[in-house]
N, C-alpha and C. Protein backbone atom coordinates (compact mmCIF):
# COMPACT_ATOMS: atom_id res chain seq x y z
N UNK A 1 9.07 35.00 31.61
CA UNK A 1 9.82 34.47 30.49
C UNK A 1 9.70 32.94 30.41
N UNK A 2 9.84 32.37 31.80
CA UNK A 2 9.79 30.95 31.76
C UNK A 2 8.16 30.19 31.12
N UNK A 3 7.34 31.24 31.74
CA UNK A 3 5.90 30.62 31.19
C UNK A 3 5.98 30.91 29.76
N UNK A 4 6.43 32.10 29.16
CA UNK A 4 5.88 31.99 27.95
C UNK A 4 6.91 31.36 26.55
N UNK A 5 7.98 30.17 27.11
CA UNK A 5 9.15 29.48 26.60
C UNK A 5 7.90 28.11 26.78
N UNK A 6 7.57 28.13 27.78
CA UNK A 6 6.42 26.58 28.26
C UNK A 6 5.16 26.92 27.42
N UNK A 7 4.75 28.48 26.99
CA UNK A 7 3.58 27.78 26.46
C UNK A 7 3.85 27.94 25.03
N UNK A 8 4.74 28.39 24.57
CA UNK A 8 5.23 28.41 22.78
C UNK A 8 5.98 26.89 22.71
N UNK A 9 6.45 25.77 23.51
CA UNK A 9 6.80 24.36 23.63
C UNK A 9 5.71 23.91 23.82
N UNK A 10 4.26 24.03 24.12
CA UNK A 10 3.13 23.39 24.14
C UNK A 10 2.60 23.25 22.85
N UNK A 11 2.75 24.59 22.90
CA UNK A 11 1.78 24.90 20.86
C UNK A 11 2.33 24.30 19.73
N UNK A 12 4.12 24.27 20.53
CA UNK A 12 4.65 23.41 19.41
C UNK A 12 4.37 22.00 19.43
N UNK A 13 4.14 21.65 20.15
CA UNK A 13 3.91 20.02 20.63
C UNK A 13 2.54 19.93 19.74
N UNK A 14 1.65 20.30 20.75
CA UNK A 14 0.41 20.13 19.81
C UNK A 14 0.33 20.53 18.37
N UNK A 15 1.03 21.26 17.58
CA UNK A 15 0.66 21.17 16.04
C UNK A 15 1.48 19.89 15.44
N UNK A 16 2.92 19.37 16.35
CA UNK A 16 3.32 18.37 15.75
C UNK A 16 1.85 17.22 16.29
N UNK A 17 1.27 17.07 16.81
CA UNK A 17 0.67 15.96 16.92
C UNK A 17 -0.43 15.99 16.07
N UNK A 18 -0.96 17.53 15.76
CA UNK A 18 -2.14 17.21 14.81
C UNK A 18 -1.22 17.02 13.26
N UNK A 19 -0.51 17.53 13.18
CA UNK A 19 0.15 16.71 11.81
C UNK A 19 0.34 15.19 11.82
N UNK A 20 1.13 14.94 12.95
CA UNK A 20 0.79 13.37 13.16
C UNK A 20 -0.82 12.97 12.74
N UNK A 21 -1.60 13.29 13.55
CA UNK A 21 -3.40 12.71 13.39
C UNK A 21 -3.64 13.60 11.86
N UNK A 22 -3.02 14.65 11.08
CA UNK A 22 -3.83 14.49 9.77
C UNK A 22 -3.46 13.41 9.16
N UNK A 23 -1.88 13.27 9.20
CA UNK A 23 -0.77 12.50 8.32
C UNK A 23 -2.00 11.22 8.16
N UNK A 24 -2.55 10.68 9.16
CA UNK A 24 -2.65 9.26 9.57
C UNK A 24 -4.03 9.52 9.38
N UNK A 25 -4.86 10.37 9.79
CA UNK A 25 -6.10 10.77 8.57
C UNK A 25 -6.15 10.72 6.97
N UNK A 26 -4.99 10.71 6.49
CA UNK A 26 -4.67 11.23 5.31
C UNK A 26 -4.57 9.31 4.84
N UNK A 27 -3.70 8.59 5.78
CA UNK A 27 -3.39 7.33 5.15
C UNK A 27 -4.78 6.32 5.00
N UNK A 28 -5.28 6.34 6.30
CA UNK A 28 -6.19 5.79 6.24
C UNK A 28 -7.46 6.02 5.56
N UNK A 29 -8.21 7.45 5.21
CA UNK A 29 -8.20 7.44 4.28
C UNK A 29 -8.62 6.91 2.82
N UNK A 30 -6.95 7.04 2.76
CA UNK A 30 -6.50 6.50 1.30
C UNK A 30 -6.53 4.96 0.61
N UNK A 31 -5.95 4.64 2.03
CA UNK A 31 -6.43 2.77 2.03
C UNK A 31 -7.55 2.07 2.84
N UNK A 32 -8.17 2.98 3.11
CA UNK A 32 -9.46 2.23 4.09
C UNK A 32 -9.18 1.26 4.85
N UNK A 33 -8.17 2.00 5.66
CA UNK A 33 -7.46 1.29 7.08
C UNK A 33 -8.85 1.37 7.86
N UNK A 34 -9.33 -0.15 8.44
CA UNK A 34 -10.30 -0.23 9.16
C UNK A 34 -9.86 0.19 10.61
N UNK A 35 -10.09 1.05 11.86
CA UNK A 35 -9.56 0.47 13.06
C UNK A 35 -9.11 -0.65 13.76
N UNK A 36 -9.89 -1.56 13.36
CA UNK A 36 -9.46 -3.06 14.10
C UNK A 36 -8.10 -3.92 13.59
N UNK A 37 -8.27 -3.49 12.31
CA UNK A 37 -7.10 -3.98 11.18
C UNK A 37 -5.88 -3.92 12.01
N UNK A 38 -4.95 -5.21 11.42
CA UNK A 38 -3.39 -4.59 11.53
C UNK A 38 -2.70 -3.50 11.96
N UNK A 39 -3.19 -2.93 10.80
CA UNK A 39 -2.60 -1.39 10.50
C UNK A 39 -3.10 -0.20 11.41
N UNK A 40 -4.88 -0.42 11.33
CA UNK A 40 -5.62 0.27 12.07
C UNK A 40 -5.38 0.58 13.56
N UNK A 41 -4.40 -0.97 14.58
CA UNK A 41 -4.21 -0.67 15.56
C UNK A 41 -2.70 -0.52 16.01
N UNK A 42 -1.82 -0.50 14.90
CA UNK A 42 -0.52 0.30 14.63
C UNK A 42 -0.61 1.36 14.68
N UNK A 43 -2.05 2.14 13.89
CA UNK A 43 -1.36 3.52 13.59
C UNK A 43 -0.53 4.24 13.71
N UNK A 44 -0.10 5.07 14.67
CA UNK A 44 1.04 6.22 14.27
C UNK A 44 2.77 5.33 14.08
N UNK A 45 2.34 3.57 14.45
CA UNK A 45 3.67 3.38 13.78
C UNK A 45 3.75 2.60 11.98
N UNK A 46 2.87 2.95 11.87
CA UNK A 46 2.65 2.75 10.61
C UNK A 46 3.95 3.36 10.33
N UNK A 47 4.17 4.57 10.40
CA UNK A 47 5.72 5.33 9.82
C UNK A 47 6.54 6.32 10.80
N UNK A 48 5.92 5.45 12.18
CA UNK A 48 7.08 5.72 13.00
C UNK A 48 7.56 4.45 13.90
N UNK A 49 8.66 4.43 14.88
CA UNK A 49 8.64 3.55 15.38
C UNK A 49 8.43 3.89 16.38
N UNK A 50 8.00 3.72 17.60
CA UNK A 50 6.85 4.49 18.72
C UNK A 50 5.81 4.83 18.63
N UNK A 51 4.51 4.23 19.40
CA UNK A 51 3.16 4.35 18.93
C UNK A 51 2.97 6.03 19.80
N UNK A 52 3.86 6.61 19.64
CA UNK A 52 3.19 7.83 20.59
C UNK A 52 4.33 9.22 19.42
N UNK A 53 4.49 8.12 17.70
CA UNK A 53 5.51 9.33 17.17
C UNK A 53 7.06 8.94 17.45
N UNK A 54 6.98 10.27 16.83
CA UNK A 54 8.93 10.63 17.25
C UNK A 54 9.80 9.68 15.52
N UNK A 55 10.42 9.26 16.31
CA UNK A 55 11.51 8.53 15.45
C UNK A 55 10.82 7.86 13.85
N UNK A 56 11.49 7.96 12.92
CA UNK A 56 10.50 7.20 11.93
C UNK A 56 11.35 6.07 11.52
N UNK A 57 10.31 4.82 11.11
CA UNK A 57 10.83 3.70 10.62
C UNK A 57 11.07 3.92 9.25
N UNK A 58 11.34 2.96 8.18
CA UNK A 58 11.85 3.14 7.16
C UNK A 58 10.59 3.45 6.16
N UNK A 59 9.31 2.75 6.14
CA UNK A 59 8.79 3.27 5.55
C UNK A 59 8.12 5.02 5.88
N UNK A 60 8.60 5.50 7.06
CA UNK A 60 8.18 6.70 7.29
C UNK A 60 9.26 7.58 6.90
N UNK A 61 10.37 7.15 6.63
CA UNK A 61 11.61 7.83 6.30
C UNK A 61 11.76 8.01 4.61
N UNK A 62 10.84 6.88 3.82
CA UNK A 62 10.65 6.97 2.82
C UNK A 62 9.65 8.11 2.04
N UNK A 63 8.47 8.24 3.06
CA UNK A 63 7.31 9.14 3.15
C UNK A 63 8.09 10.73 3.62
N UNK A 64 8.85 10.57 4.18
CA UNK A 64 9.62 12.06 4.24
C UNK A 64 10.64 12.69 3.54
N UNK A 65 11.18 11.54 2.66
CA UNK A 65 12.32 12.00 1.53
C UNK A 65 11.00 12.54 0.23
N UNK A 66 9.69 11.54 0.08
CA UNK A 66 8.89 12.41 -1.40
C UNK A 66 8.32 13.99 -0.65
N UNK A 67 8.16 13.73 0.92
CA UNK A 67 7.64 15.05 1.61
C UNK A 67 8.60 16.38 1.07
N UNK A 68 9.90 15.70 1.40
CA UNK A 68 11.04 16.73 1.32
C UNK A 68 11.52 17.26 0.02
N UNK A 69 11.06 16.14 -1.22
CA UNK A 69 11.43 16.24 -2.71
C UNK A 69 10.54 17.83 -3.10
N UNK A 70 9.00 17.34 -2.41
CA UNK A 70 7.77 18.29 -3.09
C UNK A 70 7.67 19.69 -2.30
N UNK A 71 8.77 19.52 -1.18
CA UNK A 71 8.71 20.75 -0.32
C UNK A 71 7.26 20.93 -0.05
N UNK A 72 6.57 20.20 0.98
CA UNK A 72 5.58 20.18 1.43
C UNK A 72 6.15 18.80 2.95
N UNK A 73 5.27 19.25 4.00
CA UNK A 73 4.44 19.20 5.37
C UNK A 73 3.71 18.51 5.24
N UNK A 74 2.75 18.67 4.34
CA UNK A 74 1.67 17.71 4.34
C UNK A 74 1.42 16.87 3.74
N UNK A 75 1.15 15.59 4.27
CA UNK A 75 0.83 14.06 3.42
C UNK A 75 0.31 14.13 2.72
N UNK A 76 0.09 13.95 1.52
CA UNK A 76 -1.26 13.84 0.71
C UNK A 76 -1.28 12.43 -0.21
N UNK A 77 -2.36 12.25 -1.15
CA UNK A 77 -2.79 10.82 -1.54
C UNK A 77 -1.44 10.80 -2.62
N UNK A 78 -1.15 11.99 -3.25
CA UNK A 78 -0.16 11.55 -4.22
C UNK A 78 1.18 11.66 -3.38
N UNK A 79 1.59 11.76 -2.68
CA UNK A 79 2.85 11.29 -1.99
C UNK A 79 2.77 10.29 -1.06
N UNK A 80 1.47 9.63 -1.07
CA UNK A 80 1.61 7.95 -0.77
C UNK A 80 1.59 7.61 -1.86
N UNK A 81 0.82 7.49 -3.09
CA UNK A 81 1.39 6.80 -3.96
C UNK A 81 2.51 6.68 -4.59
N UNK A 82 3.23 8.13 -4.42
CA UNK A 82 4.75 7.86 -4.62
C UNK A 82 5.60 6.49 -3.75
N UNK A 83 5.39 6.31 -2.98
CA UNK A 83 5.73 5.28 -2.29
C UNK A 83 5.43 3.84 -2.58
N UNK A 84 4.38 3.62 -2.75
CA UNK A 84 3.43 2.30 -2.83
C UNK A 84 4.64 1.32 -3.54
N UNK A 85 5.41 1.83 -4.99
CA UNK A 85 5.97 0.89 -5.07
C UNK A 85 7.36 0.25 -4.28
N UNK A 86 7.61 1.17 -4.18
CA UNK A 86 9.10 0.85 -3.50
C UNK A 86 8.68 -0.48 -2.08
N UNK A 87 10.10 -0.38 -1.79
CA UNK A 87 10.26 -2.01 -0.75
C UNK A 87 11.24 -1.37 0.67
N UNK A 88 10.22 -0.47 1.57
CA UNK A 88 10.98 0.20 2.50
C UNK A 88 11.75 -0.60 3.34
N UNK A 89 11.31 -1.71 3.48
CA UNK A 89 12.11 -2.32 4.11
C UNK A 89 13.04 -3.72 3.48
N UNK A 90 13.05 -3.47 2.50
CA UNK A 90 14.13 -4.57 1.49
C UNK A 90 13.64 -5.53 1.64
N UNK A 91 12.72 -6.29 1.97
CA UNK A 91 12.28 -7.54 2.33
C UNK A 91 11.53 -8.41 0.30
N UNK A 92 11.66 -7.48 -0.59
CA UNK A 92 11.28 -8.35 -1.62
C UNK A 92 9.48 -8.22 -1.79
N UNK A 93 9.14 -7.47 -0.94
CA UNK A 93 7.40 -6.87 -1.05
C UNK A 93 7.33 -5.04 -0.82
N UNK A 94 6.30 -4.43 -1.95
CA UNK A 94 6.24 -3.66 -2.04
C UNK A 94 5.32 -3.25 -0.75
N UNK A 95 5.56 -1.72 -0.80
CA UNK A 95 4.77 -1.26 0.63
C UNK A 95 3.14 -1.87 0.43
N UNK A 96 2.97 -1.03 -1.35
CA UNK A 96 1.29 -1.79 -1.50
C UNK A 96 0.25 -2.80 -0.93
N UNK A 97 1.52 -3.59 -1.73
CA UNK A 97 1.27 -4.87 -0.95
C UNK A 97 1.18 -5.50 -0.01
N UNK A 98 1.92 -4.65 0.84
CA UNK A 98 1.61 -4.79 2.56
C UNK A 98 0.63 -4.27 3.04
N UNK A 99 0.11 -3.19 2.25
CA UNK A 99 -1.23 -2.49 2.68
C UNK A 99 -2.11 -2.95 2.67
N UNK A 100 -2.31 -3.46 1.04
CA UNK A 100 -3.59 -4.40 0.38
C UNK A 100 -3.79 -5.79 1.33
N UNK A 101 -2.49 -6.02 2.00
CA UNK A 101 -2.67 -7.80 3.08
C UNK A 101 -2.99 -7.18 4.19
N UNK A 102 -2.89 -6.15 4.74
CA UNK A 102 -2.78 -5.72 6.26
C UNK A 102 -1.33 -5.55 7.05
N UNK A 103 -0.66 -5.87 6.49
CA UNK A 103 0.84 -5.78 6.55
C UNK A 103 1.57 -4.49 7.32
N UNK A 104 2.40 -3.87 8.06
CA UNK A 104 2.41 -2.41 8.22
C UNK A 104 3.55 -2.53 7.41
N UNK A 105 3.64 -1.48 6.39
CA UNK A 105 4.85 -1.59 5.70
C UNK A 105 5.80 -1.09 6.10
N UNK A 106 6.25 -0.61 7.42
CA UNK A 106 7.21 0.20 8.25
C UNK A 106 7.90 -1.00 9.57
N UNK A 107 7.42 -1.21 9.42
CA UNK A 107 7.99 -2.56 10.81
C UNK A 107 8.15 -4.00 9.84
N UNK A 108 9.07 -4.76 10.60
CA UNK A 108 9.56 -5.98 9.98
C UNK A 108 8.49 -7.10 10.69
């Protein structure tokens, strides 16, 4: 019983992480996040806060309210652009725009 509680908590682990790596397939992508870039060596906190996942920052919290609107799991190009304009983190700049500079639009 105990092994097969450990290996249905494995499988779950690993599909959350390949959703993590499409999600972030999906962004980069979309904005031709270079690796070296800013952003490129943020990745998974692009819209979380922990480079290893988990918790989400505000612009990832923003990316999960249009997730949750469209009843969909999966990132796609039109539920980042739902985002682009908004200002996840109130600072007076749109996420876009943090993209288009190198900016991560999820961290201050």
């Amino acid at each position: 019983m105990k092994r097969t509680l450990l290996i249905s908590a494995l499988i779950a682990l690993s599909a959350i992480g390949m959703s993590t790596t499409a999600s972030w397939k999906t962004f980069q992508t979309k904005y031709g996040v270079a690796k070296e870039s800013k952003i490129g060596t943020a990745a998974c906190q692009t819209c979380h806060v922990s480079k290893h996942g988990g918790k989400l920052n505000a612009y990832g919290k923003d990316l999960q309210g249009v997730m949750k609107a469209a009843s969909t799991k999966k990132l796609t190009n039109e539920l980042l652009t739902k985002v682009e304009g908004l200002d996840s983190l109130k600072d007076g700049k749109t996420n876009i725009a943090k993209i288009k500079a190198d900016v991560n639009p999820g961290l201050p």
